[in-house]
PDB file of N, CA and C in Angstrom:
ATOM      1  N   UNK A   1      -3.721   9.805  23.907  1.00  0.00           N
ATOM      2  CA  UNK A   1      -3.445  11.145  23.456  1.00  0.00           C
ATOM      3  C   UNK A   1      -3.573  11.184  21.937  1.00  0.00           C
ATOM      4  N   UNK A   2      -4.218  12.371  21.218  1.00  0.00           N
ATOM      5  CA  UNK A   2      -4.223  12.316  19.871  1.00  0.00           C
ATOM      6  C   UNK A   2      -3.130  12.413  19.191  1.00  0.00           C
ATOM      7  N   UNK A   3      -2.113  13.240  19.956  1.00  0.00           N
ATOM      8  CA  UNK A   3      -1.391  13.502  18.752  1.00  0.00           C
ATOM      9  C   UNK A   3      -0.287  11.782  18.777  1.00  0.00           C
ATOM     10  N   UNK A   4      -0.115  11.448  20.056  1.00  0.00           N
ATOM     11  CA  UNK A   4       0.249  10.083  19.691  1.00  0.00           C
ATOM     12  C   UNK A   4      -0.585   8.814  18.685  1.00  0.00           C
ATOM     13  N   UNK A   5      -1.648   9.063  18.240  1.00  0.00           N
ATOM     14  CA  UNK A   5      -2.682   8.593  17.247  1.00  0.00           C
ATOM     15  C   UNK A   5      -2.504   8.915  15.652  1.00  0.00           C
ATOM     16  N   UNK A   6      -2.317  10.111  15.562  1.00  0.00           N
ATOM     17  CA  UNK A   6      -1.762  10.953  14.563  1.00  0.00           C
ATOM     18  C   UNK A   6      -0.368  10.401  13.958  1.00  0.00           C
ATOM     19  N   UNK A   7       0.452  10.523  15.131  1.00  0.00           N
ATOM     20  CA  UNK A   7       2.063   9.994  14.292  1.00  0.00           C
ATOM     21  C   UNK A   7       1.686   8.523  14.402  1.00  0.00           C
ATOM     22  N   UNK A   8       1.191   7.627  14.993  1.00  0.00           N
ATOM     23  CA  UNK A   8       1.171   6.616  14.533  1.00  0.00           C
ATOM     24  C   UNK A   8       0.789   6.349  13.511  1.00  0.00           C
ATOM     25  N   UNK A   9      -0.256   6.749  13.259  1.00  0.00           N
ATOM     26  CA  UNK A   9      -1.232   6.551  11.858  1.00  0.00           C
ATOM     27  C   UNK A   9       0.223   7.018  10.697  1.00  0.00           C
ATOM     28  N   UNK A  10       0.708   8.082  10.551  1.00  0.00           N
ATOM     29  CA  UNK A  10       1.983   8.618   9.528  1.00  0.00           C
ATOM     30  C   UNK A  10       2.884   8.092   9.815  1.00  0.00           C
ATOM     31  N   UNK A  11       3.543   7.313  10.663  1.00  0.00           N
ATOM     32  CA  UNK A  11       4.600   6.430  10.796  1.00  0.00           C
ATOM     33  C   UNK A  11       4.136   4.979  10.101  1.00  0.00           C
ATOM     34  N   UNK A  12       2.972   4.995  10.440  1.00  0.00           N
ATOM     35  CA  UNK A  12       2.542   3.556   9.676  1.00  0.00           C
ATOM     36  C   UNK A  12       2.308   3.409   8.434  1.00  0.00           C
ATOM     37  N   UNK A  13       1.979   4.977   7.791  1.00  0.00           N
ATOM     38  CA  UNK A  13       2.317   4.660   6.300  1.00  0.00           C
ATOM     39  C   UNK A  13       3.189   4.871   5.861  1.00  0.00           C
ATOM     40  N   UNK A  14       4.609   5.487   6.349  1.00  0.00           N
ATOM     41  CA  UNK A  14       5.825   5.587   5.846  1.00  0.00           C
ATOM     42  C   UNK A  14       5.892   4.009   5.918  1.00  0.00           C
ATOM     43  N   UNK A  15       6.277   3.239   7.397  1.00  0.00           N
ATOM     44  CA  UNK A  15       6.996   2.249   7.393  1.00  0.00           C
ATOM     45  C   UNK A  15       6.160   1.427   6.345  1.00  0.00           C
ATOM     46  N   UNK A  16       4.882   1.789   5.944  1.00  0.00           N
ATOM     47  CA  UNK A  16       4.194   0.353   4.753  1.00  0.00           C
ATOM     48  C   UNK A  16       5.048   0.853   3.342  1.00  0.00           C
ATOM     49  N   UNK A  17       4.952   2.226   3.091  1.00  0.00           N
ATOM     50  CA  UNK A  17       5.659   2.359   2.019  1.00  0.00           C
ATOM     51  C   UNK A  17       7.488   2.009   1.468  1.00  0.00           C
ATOM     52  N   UNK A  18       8.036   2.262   2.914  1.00  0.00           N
ATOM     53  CA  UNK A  18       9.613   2.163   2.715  1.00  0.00           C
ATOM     54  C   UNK A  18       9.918   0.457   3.151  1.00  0.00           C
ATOM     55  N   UNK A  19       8.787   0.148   3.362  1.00  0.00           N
ATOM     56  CA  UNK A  19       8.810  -1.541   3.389  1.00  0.00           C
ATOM     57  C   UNK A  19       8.206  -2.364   2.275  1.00  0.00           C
ATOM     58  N   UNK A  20       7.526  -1.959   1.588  1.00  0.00           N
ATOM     59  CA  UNK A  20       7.390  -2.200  -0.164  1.00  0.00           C
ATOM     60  C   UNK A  20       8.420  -1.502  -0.711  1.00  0.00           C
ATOM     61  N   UNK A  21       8.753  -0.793  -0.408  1.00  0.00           N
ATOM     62  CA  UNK A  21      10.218  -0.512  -1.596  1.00  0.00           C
ATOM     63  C   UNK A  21      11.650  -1.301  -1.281  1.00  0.00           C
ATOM     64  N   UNK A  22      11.642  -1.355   0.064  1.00  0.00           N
ATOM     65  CA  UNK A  22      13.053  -1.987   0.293  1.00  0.00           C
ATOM     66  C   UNK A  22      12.714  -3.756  -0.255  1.00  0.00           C
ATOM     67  N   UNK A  23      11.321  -3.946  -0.009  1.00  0.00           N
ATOM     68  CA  UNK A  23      11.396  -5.810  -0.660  1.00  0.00           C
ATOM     69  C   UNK A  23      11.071  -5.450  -2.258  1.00  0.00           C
ATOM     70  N   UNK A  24      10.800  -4.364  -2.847  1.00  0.00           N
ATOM     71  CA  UNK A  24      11.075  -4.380  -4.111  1.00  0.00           C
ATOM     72  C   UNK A  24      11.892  -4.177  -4.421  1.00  0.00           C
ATOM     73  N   UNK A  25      13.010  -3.721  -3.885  1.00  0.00           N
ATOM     74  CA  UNK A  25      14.238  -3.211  -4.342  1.00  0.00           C
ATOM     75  C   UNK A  25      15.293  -4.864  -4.310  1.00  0.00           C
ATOM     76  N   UNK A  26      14.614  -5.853  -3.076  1.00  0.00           N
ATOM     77  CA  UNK A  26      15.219  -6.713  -2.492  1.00  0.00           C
ATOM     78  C   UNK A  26      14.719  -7.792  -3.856  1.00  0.00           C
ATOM     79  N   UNK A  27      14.007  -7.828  -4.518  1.00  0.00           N
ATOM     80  CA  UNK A  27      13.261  -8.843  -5.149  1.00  0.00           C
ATOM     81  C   UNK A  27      13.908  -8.637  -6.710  1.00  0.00           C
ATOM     82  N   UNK A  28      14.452  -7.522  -6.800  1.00  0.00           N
ATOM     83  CA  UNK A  28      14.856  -7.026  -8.276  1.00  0.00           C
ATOM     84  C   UNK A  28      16.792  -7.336  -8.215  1.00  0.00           C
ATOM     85  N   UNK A  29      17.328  -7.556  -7.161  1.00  0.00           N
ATOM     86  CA  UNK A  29      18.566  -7.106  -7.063  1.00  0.00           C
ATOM     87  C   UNK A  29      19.010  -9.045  -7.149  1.00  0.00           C
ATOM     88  N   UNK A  30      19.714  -9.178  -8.058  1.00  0.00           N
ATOM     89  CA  UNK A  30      20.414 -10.676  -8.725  1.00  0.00           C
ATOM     90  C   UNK A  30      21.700 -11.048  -7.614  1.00  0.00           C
ATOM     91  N   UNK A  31      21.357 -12.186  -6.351  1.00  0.00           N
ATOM     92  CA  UNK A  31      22.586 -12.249  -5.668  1.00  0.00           C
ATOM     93  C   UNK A  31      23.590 -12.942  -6.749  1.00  0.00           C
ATOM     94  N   UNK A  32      23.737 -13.528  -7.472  1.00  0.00           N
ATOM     95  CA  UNK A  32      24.796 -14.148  -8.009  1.00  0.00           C
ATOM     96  C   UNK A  32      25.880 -13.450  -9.034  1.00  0.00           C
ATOM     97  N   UNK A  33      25.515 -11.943  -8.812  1.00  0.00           N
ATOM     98  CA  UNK A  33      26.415 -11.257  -9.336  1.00  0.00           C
ATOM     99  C   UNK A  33      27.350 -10.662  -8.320  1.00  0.00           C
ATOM    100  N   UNK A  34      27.199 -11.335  -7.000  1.00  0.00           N
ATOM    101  CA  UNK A  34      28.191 -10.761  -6.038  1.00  0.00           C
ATOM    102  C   UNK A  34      27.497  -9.466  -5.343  1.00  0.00           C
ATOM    103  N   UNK A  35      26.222  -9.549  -5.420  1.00  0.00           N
ATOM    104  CA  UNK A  35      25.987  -8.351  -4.217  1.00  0.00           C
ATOM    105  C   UNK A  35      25.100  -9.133  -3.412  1.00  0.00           C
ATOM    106  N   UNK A  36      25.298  -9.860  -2.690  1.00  0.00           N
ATOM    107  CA  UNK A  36      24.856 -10.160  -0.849  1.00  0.00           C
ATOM    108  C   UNK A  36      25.315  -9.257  -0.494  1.00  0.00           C
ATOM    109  N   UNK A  37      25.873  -8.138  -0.093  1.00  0.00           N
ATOM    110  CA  UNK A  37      25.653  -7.470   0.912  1.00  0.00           C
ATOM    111  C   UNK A  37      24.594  -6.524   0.711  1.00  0.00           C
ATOM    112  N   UNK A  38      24.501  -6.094  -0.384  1.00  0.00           N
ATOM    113  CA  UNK A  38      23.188  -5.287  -0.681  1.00  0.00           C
ATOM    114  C   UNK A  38      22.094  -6.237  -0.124  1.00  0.00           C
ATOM    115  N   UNK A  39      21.762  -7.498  -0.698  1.00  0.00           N
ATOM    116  CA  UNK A  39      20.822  -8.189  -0.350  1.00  0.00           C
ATOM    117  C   UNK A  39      20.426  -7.940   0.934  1.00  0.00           C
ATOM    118  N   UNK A  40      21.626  -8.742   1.645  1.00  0.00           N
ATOM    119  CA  UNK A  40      21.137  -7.986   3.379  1.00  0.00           C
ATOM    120  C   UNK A  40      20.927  -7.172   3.824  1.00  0.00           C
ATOM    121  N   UNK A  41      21.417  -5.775   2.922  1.00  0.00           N
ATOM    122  CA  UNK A  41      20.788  -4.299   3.673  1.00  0.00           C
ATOM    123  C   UNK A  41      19.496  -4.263   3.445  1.00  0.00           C
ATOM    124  N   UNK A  42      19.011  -4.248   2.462  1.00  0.00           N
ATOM    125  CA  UNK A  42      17.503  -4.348   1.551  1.00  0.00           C
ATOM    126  C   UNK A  42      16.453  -5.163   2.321  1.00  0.00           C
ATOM    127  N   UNK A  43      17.382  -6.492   3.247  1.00  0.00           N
ATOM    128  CA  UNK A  43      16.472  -7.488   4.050  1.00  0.00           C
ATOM    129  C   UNK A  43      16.433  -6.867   4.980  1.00  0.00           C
ATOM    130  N   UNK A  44      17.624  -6.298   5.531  1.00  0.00           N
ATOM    131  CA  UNK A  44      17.756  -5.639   7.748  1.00  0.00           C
ATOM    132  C   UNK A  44      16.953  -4.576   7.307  1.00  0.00           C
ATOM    133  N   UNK A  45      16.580  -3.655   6.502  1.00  0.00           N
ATOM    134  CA  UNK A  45      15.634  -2.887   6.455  1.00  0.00           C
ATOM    135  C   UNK A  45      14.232  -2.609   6.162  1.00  0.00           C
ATOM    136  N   UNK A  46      13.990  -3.741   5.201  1.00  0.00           N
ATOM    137  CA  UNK A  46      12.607  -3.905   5.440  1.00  0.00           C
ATOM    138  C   UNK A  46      12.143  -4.522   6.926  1.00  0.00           C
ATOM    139  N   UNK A  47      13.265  -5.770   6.935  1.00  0.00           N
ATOM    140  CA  UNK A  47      13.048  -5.922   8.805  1.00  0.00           C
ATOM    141  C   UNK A  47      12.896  -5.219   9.480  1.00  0.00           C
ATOM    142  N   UNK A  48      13.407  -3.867   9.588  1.00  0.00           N
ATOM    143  CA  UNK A  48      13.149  -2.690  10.152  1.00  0.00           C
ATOM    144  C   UNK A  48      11.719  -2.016  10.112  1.00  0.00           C
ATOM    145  N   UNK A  49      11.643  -1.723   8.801  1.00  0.00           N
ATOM    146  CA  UNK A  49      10.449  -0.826   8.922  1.00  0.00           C
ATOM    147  C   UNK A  49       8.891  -2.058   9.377  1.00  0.00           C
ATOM    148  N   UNK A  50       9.498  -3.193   8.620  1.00  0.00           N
ATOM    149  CA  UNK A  50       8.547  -4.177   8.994  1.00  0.00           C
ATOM    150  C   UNK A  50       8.118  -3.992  10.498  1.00  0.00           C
ATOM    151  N   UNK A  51       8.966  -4.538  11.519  1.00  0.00           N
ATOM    152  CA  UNK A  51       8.989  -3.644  13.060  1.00  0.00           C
ATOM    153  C   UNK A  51       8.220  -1.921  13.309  1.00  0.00           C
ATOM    154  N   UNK A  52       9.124  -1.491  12.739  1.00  0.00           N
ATOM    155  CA  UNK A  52       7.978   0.344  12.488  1.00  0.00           C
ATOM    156  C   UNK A  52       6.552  -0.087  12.082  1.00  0.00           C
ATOM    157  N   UNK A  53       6.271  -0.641  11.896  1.00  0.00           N
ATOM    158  CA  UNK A  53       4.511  -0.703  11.204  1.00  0.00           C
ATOM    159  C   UNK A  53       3.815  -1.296  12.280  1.00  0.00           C
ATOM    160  N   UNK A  54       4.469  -2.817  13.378  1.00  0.00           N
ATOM    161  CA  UNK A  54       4.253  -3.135  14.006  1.00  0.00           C
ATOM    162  C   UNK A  54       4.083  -1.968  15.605  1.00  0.00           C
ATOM    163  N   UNK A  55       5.677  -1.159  15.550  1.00  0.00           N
ATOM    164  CA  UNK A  55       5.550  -0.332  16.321  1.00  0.00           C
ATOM    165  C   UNK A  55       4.651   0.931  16.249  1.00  0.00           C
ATOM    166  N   UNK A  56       4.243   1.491  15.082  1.00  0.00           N
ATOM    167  CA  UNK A  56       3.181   2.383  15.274  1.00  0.00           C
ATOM    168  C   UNK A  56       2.161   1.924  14.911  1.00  0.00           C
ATOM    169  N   UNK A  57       1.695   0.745  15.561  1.00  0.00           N
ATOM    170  CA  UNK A  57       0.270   0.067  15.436  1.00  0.00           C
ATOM    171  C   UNK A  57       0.516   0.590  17.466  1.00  0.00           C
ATOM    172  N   UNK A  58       1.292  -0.075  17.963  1.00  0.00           N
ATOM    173  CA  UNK A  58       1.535   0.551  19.352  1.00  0.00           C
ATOM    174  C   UNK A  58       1.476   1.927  19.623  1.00  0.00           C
ATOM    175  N   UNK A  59       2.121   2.431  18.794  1.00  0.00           N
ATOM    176  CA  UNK A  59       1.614   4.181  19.553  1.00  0.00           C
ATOM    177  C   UNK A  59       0.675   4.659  19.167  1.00  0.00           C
ATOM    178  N   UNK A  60      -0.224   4.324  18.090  1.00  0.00           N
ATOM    179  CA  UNK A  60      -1.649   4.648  18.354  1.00  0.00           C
ATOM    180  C   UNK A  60      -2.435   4.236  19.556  1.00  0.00           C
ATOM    181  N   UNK A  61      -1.840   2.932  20.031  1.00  0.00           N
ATOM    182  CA  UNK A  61      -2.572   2.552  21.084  1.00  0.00           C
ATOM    183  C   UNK A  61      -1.843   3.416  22.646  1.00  0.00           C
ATOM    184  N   UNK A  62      -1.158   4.201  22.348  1.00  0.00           N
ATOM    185  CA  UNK A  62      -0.583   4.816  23.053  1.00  0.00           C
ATOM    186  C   UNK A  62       0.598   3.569  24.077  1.00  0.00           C
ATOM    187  N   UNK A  63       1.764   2.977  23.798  1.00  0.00           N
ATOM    188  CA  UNK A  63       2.390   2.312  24.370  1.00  0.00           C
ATOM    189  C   UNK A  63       4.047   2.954  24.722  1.00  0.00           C
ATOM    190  N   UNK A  64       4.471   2.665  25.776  1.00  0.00           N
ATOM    191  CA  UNK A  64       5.764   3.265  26.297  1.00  0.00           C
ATOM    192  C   UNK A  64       6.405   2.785  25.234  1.00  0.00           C
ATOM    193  N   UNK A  65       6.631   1.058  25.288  1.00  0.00           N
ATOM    194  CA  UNK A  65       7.938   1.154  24.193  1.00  0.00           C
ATOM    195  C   UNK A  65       7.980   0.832  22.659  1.00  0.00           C
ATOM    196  N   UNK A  66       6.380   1.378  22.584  1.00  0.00           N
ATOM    197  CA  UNK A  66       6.744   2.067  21.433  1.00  0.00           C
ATOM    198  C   UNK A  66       6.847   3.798  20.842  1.00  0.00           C
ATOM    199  N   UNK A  67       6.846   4.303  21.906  1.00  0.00           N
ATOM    200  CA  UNK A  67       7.358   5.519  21.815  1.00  0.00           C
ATOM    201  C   UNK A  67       9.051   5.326  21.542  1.00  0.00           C
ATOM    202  N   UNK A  68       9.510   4.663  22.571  1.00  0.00           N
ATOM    203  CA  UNK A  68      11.087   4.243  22.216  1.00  0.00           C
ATOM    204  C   UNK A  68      11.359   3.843  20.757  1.00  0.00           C
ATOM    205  N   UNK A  69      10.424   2.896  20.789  1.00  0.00           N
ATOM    206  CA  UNK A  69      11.158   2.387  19.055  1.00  0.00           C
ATOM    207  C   UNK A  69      11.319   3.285  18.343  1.00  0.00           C
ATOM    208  N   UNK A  70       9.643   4.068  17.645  1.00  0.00           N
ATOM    209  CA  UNK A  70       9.906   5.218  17.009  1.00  0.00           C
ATOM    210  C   UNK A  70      10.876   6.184  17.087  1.00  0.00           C
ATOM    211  N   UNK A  71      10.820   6.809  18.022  1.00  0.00           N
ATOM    212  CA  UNK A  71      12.096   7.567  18.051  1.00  0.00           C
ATOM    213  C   UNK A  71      13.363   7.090  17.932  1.00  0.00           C
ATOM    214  N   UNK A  72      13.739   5.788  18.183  1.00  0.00           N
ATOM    215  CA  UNK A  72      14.871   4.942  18.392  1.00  0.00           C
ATOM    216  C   UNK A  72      15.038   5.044  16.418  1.00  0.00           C
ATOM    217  N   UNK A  73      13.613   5.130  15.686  1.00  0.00           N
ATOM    218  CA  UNK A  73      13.934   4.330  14.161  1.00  0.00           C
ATOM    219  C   UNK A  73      14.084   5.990  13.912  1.00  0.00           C
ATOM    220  N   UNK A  74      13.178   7.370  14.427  1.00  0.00           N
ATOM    221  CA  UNK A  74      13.646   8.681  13.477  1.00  0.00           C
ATOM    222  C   UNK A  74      14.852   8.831  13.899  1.00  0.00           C
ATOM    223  N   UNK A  75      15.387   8.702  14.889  1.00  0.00           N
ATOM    224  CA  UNK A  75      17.300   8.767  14.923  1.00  0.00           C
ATOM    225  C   UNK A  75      17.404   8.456  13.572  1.00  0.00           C
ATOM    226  N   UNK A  76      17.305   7.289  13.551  1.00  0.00           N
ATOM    227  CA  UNK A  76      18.077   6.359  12.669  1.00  0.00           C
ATOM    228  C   UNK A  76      18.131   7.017  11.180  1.00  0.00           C
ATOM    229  N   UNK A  77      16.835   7.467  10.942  1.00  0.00           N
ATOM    230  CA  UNK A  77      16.440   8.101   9.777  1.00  0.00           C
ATOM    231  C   UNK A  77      16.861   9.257   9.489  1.00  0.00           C
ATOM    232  N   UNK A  78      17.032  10.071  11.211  1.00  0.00           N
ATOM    233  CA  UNK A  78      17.780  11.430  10.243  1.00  0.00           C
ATOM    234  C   UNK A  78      19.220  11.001  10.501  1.00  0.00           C
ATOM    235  N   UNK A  79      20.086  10.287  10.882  1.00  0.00           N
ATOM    236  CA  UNK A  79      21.275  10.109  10.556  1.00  0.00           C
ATOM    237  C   UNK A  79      21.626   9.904   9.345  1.00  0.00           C
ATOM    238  N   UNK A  80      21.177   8.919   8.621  1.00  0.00           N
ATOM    239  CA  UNK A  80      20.948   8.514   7.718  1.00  0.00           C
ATOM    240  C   UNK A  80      20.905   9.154   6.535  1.00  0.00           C
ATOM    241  N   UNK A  81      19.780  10.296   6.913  1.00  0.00           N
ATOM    242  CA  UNK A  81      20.011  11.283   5.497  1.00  0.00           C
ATOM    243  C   UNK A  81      21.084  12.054   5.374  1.00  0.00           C
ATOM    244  N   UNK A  82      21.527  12.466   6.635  1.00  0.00           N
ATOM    245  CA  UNK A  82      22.676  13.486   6.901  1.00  0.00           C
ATOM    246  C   UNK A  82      23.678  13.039   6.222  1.00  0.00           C
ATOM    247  N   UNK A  83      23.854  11.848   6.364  1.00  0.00           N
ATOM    248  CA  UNK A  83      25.040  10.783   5.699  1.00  0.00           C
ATOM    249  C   UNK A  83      24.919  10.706   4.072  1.00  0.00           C
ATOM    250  N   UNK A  84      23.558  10.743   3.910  1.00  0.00           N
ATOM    251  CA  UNK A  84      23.287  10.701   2.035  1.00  0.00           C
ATOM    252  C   UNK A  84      23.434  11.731   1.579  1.00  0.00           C
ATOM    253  N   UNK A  85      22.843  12.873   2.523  1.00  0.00           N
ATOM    254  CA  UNK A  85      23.148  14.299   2.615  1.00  0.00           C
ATOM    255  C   UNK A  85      24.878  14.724   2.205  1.00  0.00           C
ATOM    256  N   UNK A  86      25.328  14.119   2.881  1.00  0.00           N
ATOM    257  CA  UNK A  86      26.688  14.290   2.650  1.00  0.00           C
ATOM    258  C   UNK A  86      27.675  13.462   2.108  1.00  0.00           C
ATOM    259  N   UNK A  87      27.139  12.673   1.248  1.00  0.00           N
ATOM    260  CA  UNK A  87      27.873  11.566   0.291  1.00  0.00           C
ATOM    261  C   UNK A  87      27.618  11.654  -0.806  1.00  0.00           C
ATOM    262  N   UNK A  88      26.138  12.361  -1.290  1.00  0.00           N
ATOM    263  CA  UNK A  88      25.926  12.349  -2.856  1.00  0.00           C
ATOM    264  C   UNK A  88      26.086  13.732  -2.414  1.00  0.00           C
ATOM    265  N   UNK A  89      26.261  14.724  -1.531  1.00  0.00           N
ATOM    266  CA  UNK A  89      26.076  16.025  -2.652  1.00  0.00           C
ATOM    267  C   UNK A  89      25.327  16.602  -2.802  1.00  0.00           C
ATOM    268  N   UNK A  90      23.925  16.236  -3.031  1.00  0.00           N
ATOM    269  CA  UNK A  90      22.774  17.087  -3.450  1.00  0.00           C
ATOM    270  C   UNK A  90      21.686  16.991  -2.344  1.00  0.00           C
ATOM    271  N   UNK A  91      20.390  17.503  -2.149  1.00  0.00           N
ATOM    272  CA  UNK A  91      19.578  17.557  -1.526  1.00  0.00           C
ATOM    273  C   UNK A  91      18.425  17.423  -2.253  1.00  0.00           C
ATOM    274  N   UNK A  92      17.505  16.292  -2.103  1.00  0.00           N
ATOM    275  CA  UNK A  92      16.264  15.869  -2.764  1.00  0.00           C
ATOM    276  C   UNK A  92      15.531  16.087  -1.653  1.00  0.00           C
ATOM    277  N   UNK A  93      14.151  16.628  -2.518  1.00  0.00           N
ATOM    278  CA  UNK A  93      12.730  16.931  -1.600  1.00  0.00           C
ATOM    279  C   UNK A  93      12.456  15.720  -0.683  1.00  0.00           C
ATOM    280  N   UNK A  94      12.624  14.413  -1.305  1.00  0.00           N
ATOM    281  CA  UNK A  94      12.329  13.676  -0.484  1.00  0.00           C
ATOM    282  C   UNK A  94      13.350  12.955   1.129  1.00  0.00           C
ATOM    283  N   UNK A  95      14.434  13.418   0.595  1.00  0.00           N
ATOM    284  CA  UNK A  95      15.319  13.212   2.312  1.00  0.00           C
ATOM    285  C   UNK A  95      15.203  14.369   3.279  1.00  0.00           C
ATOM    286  N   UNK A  96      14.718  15.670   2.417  1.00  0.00           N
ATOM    287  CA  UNK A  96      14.578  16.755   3.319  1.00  0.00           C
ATOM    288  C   UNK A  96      13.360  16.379   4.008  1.00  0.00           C
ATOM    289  N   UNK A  97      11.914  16.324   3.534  1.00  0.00           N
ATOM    290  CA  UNK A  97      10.965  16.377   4.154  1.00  0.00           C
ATOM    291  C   UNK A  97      11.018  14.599   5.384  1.00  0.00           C
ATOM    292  N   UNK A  98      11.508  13.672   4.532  1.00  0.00           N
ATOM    293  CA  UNK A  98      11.581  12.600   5.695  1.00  0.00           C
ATOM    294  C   UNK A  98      12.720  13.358   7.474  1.00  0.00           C
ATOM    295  N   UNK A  99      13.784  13.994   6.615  1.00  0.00           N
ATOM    296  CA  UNK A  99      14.636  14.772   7.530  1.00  0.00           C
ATOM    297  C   UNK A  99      13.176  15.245   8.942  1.00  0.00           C
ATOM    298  N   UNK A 100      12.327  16.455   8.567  1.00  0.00           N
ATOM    299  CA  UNK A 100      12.087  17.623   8.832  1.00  0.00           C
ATOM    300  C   UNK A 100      10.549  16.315   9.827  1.00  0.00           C
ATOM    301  N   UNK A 101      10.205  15.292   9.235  1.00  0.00           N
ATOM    302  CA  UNK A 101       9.154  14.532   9.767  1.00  0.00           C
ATOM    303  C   UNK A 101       9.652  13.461  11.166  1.00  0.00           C
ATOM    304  N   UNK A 102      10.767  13.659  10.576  1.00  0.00           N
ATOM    305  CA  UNK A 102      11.603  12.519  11.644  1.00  0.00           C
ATOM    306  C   UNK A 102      11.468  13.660  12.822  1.00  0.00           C
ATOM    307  N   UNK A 103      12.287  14.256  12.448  1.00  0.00           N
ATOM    308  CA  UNK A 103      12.654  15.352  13.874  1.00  0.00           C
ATOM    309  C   UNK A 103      11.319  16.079  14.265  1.00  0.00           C
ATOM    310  N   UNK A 104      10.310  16.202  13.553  1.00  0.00           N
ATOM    311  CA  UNK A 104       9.221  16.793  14.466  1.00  0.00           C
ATOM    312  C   UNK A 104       8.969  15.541  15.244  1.00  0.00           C
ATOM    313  N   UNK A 105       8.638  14.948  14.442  1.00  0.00           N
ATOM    314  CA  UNK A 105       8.215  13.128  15.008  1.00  0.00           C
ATOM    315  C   UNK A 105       8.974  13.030  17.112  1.00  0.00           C
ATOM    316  N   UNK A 106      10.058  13.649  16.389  1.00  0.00           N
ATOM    317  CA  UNK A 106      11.259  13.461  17.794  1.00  0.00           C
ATOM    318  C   UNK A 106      10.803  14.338  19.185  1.00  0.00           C
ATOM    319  N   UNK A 107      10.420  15.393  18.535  1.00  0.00           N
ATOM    320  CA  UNK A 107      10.054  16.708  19.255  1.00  0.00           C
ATOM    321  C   UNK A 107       8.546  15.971  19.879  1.00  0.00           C
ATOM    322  N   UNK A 108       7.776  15.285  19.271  1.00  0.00           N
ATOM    323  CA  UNK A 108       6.471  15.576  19.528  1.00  0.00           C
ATOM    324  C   UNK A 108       6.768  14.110  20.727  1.00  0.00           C
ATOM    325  N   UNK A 109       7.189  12.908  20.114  1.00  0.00           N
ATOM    326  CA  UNK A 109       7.025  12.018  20.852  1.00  0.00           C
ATOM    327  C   UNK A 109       7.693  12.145  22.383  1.00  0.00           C
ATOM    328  N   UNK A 110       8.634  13.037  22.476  1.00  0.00           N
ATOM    329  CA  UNK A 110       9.458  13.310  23.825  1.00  0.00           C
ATOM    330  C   UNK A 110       9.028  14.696  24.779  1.00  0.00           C
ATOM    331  N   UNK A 111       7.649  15.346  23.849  1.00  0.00           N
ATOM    332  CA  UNK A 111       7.501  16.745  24.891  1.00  0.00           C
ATOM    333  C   UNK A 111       6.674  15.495  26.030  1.00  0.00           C
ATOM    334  N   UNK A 112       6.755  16.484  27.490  1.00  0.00           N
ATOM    335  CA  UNK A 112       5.643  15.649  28.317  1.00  0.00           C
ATOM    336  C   UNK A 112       4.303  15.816  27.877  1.00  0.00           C
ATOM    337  N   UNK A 113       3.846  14.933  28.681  1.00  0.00           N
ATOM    338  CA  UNK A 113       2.456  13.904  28.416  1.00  0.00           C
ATOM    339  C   UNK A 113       1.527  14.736  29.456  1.00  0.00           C
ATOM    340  N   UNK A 114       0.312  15.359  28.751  1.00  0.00           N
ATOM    341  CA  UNK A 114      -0.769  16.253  29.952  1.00  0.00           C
ATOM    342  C   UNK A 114      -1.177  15.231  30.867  1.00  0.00           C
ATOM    343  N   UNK A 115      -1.044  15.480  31.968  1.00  0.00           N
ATOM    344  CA  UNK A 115      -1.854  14.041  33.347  1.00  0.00           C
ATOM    345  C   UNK A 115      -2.958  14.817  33.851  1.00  0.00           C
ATOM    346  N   UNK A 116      -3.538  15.091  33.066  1.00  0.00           N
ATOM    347  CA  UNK A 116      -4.948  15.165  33.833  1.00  0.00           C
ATOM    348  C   UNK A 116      -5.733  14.186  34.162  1.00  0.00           C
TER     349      UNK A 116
END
């Protein structure tokens, strides 16, 4: 199906981009000042998206579970903002539109599938 081709292809460049930032973010951050736990978020999440890149290499190829993952990771993503959403206060272009991509993302990967 195309449009499962489509979000793969845009899931795969989010997860390449938010997976160069989380190991740049991971590569800049000094454990010996007492933040390992940052360290490990910065690692479980590039692990993450690392997985997302892997998984929408699968839904281009059109695969069941990676329809699951994806959607399993835009949960994750719009929770996530909702939570930043509501901890800093403000609203940046960029958590809205990841917001508004996740949840179409959600919509598109769960309408049924034409069987012709």
């Amino acid at each position: 199906m195309k449009t499962y081709r489509i979000l793969g292809i845009l899931w795969f460049a989010f997860c390449c981009y938010a997976c160069f930032n989380e190991l740049r973010a991971l590569l800049t951050i000094r454990p010996t000042a007492g933040l390992w736990p940052a360290v490990w978020v910065h690692a479980g999440f590039c692990l993450l998206f690392l997985a997302g890149m892997v998984a929408s290499i699968g839904l281009f190829r059109s695969a069941r579970w990676a329809r699951w993952f994806v959607s399993s990771l835009a949960v994750f993503l719009v929770v996530s903002d909702i939570a930043y959403i509501v901890t800093t206060r403000s609203l940046p272009i960029w958590t809205v539109w990841l917001g508004v991509f996740a949840v179409g993302s959600l919509v598109l990967l769960f309408w049924p599938r034409d069987k012709k």
